[in-house]
Every structure is written in structure tokens, then in C-alpha cells.
Protein backbone atom coordinates (compact mmCIF):
# COMPACT_ATOMS: atom_id res chain seq x y z
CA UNK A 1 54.98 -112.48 -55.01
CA UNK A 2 57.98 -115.13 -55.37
CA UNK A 3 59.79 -115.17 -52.15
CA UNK A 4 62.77 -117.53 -51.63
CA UNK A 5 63.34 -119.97 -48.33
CA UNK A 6 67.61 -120.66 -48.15
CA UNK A 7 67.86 -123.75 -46.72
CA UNK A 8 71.70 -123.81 -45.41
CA UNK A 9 74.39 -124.92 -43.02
CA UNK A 10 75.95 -122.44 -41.17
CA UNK A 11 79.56 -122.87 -39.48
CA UNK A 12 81.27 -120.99 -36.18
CA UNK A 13 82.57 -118.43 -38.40
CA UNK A 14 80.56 -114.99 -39.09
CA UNK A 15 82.53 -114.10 -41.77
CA UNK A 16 82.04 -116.93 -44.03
CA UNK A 17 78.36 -117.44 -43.32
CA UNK A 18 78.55 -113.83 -44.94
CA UNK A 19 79.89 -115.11 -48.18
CA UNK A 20 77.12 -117.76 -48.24
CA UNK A 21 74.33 -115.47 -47.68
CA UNK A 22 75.92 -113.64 -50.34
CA UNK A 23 75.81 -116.04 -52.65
CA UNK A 24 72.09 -117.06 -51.70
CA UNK A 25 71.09 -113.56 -51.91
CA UNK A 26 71.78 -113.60 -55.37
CA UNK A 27 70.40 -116.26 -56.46
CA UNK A 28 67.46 -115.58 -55.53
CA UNK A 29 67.54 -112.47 -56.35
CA UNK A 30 68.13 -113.69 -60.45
CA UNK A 31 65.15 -116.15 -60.03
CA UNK A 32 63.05 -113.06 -59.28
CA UNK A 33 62.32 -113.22 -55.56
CA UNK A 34 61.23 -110.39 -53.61
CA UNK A 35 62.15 -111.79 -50.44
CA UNK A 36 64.72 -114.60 -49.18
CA UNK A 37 64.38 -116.13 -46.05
CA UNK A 38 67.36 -117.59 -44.50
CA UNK A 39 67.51 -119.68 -41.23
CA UNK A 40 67.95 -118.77 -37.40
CA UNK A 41 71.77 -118.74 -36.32
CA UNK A 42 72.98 -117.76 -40.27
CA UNK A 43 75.32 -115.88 -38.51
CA UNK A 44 77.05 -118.99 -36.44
CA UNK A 45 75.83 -121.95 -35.55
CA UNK A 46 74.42 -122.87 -32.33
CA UNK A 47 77.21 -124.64 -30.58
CA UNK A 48 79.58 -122.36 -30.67
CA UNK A 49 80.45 -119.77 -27.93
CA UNK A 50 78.04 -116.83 -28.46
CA UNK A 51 78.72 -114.10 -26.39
CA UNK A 52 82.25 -113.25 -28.18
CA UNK A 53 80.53 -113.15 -31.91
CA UNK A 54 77.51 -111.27 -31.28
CA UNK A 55 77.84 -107.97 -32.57
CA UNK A 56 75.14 -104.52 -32.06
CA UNK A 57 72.60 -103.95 -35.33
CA UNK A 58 75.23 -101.15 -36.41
CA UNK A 59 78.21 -103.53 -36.64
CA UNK A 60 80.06 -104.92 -39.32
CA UNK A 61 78.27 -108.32 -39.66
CA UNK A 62 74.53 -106.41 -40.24
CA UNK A 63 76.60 -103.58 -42.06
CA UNK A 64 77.53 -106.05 -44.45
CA UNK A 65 73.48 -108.07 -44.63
CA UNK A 66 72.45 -104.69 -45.98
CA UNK A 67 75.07 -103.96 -48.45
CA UNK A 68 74.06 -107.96 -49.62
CA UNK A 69 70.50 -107.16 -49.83
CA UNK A 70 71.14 -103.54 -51.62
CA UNK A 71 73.19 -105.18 -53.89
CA UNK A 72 70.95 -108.10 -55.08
CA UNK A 73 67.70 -105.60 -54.77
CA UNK A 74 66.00 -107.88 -52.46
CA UNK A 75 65.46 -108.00 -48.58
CA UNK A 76 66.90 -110.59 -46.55
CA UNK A 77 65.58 -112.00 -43.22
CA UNK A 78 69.11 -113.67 -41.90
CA UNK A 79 68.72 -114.55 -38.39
CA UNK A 80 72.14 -112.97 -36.21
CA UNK A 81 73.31 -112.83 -32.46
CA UNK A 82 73.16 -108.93 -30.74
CA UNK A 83 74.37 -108.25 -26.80
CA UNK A 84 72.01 -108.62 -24.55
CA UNK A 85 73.51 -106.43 -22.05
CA UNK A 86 73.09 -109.02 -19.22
CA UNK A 87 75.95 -111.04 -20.69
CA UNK A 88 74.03 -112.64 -23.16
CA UNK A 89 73.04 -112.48 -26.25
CA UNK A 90 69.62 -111.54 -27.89
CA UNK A 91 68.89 -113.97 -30.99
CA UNK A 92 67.66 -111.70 -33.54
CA UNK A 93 66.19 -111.52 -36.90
CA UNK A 94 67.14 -108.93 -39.10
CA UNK A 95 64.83 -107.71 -42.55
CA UNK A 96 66.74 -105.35 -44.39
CA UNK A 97 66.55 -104.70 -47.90
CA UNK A 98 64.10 -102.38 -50.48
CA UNK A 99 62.35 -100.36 -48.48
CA UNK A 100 62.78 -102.77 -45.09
CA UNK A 101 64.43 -102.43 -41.85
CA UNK A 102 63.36 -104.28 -39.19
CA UNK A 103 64.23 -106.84 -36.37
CA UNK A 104 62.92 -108.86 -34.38
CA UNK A 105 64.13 -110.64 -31.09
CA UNK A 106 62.87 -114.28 -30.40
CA UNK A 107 60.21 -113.95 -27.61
CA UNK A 108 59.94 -117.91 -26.93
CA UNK A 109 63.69 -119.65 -26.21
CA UNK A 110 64.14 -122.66 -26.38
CA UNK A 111 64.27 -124.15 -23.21
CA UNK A 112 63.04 -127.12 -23.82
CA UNK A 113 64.64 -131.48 -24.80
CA UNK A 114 67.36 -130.70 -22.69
CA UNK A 115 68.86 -127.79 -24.35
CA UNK A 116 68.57 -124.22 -22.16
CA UNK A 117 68.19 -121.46 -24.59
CA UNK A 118 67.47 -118.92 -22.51
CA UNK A 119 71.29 -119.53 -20.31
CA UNK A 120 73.06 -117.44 -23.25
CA UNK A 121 69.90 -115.70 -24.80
CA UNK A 122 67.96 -112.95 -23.36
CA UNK A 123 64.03 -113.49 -24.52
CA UNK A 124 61.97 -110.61 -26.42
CA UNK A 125 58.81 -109.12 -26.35
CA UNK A 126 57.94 -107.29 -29.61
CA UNK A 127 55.69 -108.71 -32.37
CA UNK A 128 57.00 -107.43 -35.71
CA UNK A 129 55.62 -107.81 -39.12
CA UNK A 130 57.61 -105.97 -42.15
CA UNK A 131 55.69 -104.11 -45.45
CA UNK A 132 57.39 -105.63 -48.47
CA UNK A 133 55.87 -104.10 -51.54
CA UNK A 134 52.52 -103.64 -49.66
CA UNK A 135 52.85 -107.30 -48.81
CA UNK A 136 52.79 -107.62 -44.44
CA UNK A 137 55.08 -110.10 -43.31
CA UNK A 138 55.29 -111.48 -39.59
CA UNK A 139 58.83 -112.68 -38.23
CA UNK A 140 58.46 -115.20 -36.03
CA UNK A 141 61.96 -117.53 -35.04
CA UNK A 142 62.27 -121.47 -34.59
CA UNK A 143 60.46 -122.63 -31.18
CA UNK A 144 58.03 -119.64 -31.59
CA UNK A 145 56.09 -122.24 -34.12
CA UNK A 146 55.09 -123.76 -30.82
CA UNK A 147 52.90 -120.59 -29.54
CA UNK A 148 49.80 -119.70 -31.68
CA UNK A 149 49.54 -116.72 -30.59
CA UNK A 150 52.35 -115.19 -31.76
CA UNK A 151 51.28 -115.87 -35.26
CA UNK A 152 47.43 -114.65 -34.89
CA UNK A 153 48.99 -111.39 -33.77
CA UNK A 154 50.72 -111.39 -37.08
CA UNK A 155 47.18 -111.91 -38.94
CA UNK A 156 45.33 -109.05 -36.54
CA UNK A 157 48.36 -106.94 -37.42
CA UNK A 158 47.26 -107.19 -41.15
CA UNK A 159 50.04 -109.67 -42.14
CA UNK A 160 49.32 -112.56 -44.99
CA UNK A 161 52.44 -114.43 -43.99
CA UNK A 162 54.78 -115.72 -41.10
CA UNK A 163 58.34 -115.73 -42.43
CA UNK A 164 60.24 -118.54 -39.83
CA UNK A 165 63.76 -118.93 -39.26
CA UNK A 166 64.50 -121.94 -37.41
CA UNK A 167 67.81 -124.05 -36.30
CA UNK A 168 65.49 -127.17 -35.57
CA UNK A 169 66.71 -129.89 -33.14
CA UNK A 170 66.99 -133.27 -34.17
CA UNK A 171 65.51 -136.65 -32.54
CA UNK A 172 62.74 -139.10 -32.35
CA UNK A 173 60.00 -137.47 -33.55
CA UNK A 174 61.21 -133.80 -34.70
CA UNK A 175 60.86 -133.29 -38.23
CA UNK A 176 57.02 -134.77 -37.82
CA UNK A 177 56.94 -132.35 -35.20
CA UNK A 178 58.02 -129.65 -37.13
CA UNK A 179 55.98 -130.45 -40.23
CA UNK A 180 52.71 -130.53 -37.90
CA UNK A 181 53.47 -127.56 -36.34
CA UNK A 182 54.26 -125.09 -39.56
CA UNK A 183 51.00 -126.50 -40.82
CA UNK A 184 49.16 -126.40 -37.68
CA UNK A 185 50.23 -122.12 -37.58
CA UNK A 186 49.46 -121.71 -40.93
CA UNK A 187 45.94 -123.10 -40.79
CA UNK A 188 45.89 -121.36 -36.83
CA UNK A 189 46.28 -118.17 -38.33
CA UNK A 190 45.00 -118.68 -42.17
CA UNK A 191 48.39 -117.10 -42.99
CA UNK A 192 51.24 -118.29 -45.14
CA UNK A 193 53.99 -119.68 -43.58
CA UNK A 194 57.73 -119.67 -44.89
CA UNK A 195 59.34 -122.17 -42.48
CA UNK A 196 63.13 -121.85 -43.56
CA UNK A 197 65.75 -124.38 -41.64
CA UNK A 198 68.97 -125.28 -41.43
CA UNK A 199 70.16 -127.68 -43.59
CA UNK A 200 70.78 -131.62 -41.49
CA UNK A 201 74.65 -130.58 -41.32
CA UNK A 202 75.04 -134.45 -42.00
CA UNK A 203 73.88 -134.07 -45.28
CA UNK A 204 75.94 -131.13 -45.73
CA UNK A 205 78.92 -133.40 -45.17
CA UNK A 206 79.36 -132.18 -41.45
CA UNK A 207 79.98 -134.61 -38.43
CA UNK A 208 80.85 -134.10 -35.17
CA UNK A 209 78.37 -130.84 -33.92
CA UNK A 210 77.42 -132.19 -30.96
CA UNK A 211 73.45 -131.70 -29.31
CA UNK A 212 72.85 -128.54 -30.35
CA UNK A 213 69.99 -127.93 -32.75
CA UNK A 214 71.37 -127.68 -35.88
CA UNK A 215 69.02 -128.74 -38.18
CA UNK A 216 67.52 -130.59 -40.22
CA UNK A 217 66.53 -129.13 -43.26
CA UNK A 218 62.75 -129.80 -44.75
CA UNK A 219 62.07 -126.15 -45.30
CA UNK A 220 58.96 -125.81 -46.44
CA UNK A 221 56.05 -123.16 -48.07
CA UNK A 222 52.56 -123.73 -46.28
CA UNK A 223 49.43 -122.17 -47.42
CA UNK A 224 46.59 -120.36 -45.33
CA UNK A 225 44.58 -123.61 -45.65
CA UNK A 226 47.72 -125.83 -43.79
CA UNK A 227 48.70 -127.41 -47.05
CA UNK A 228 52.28 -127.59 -47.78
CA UNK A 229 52.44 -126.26 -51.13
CA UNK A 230 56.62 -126.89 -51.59
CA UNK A 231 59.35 -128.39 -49.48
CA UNK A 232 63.02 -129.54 -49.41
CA UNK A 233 64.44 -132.32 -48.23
CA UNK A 234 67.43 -132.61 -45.49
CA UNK A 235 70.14 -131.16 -48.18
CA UNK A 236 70.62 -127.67 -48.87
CA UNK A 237 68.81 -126.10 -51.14
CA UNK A 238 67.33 -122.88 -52.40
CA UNK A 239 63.58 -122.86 -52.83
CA UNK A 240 61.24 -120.36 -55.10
CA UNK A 241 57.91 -120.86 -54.19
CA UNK A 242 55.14 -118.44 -55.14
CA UNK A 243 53.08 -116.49 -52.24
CA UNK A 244 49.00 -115.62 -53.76
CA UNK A 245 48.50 -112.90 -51.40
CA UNK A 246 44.53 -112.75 -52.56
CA UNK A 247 44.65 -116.72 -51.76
CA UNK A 248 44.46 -115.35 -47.68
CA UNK A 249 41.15 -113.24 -47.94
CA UNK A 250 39.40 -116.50 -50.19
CA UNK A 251 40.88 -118.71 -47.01
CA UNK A 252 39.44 -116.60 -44.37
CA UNK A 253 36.11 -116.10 -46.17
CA UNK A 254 35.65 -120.23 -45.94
CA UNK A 255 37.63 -120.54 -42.83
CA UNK A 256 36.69 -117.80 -40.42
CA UNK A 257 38.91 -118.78 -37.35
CA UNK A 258 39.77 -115.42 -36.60
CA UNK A 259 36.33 -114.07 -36.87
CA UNK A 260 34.85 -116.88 -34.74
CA UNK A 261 37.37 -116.26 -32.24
CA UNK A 262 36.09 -115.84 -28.57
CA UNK A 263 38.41 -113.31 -26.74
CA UNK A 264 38.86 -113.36 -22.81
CA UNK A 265 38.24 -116.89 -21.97
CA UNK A 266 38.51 -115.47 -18.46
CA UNK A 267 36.26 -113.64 -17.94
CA UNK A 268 32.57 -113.73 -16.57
CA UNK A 269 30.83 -113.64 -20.05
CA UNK A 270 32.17 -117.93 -20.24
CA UNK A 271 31.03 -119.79 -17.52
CA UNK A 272 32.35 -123.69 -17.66
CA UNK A 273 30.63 -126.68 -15.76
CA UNK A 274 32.28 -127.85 -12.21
């Protein structure tokens, strides 16, 4: 299966991310993806005000994600800002396309080099993997790369592949960080791992956006063995990387991680030395 990883900048304004994912949609969509993956926040950018931009998954900004994908014939994972309810906002991704319809609500917020996710965004709690062609997909969102198990429920759910949406913060030490980490789930799990970012708005011709995590690009397509099999760089970019679904069953036969796994550390069965 191709599958496509949209590595973009997103502005403050909804509407014009809209016209982007548009045109990202299609494109992919002509190179003969199945799926494009498009970052966390494609609706607005972290830094700006949340709360009076999120919209419910029946509004106008989803409305129009679904007429994209129907249009194009291919499902698009665009990551969007719904009402929490509590006064903030859930940070959700949304799968719609062929056959798909689907979100999911980041379960691990980013709380974390001085940034407080979780002040404006309401956490979730449902693992969600997608059927796309009779290919499972997990969704998993940005700081959720730093919990493993998140993406070994995706394998024992029957998915092949995480597809990650991430606005990743920038500093010392965060795109080796974020490399390691992709390829540290990937080989975790013995899935795939689509690790889509936003583009480093610097080399998108943006200044000024502050400390929120913005991104910084370097997108990336890891196997089931941890091996990066394509990447981008900081620019945007559009990526069309094949997915070898068999390539996950040959993986776990060598690699049998999830097999060997010993369940309920805790309990009595494990006894450790004092």
C-alpha cells in the first residue's frame, strides 16, 4: 500500500489550513496513495488561542476534511481541535475517507519542557486503529511516541502500522529525540510507523511563533525492524513511501517481542531480589 506523510506548516487560520490540506490531499491522491497523513494541529497552530476555533466532529471544518477526502478518493488523518466541555479543547485526530470514519483523542498531553498541554486540552482514553482496505492502522498523536504501550495495543489490536501526527517542539536535543523515539516504537511494537510533522516554520519562511511546538519537520517512514526506510528534511514536503504489509508477519517471526512478552509484572508469578 502507498500511503503519503504531508509534512506542512499550519497558520492561526482554520480556513486556510483547509485549502492546504486540499491541495495535499490531492496530490497524493494522483501519486496513488491510499492514505495521507497530515500533522497534529493542521487545523491551527499551537500558539494560537484554542478554545474559540475548536469546532464539534459535525461542524464545518470536519464537514469540509470529508468532502476533501471524498473528493480525492483517499482518507485523510488531519489532526483538529473539538470542545472539551470543561472549557477546553480535546486535540483530536480525525480518519475520514473510503470506507473510514474514525477519531481519536490524544491520551498523553504534553505536559512536559515547560509547555502545559493539558491547561487548554482535555486528555483521552480510547485506543483506535482504522481498517483501510483490510490494512489496520493505529492513530497515535505527537508526545504519545513517548508511551510504548499505546503502540503495542495497536499491534494486539491487529494493526501493522502507527500513523503519528505530531507538532514536535524544538530545542537541544529534539529532533534526535524524535528520530529515536519513532524508531524505538516501531521496533517496540514490530509495526510500521508513519511519523508525520510539522514542517520547522523557519524553513517555511515563518518567524516570530514564539515557544510553542511547532515543528520541525523530519517526517519520516519506519519499518517493523526500526529502520527508517524514508524521511524529509525540515522543509515541507510531501512524501510517498510504500507500506509491505506482509514485511510485519516476516518481522515478528524473527523478532518475537510481542510473543516473548511477560504480562503482569506485578504480580506473584515474578518475584525480584531485595
Amino acid at each position: 500500500m502507498l500511503i503519503a506523510l504531508s509534512q506542512i506548516t499550519t497558520g492561526p487560520e482554520p480556513a486556510k489550513n483547509l485549502d492546504l490540506i486540499e491541495e495535499q490531499a490531492r496530490r497524493a491522491a494522483e501519486a496513488g496513495a491510499r492514505v495521507v497523513v497530515l500533522p497534529e494541529a493542521s487545523m491551527a497552530c499551537f500558539g494560537t488561542p484554542l478554545a474559540p476555533l475548536a469546532e464539534p466532529l459535525d461542524g464545518p471544518w470536519a464537514h469540509r476534511v470529508r468532502a476533501i477526502a471524498e473528493a480525492a478518493g483517499i482518507v485523510v488523518v488531519a489532526g483538529m481541535f473539538t470542545p472539551a466541555g470543561d472549557g477546553r479543547v480535546t486535540n483530536t485526530l480525525l480518519a475520514t475517507g473510503p470506507g473510514v470514519e474514525a477519531t481519536y483523542d490524544k491520551i498523553h498531553l504534553y505536559d512536559a519542557f515547560g509547555f502545559a498541554e493539558s491547561e487548554s486540552v482535555a486528555p483521552g482514553s480510547t485506543v483506535v486503529t482504522v481498517d483501510v482496505e483490510g490494512v489496520r492502522f493505529g492513530l497515535a498523536t505527537c508526545y504519545d511516541v513517548r508511551f510504548p504501550e499505546l503502540f503495542r495495543a495497536h499491534a494486539d489490536a491487529g494493526a501493522v502500522a502507527t500513523l503519528l501526527a505530531a507538532s514536535w517542539g524544538a530545542g537541544p536535543g529534539k529532533r534526535e529525540q524524535w528520530e529515536l523515539l519513532v524508531r524505538a516504537r516501531a521496533l517496540d511494537a514490530t509495526v510500521w510507523v508513519a511519523a508525520t510533522g510539522q514542517a520547522d516554520p523557519a524553513a517555511s519562511g515563518i518567524t516570530g511563533v514564539g515557544t510553542a511546538p511547532t515543528g520541525i519537520g523530519h517526517s519520516m517512514l519506519v519499518g517493523p525492524d526500526g529502520t527508517v526506510r524514508e524521511a524529509l528534511g525540515a522543509a515541507p514536503g510531501l512524501l510517498i513511501a510504500e507500506l509491505e504489509v506482509a514485511e510485519v508477519a516476516r518481522v515478528r517471526e524473527k523478532t518475537s517481542v510481542l510473543a516473548n512478552r511477560r504480562l503482569g509484572l506485578g504480580d506473584a508469578a515474578i518475584t525480584y531480589p531485595v
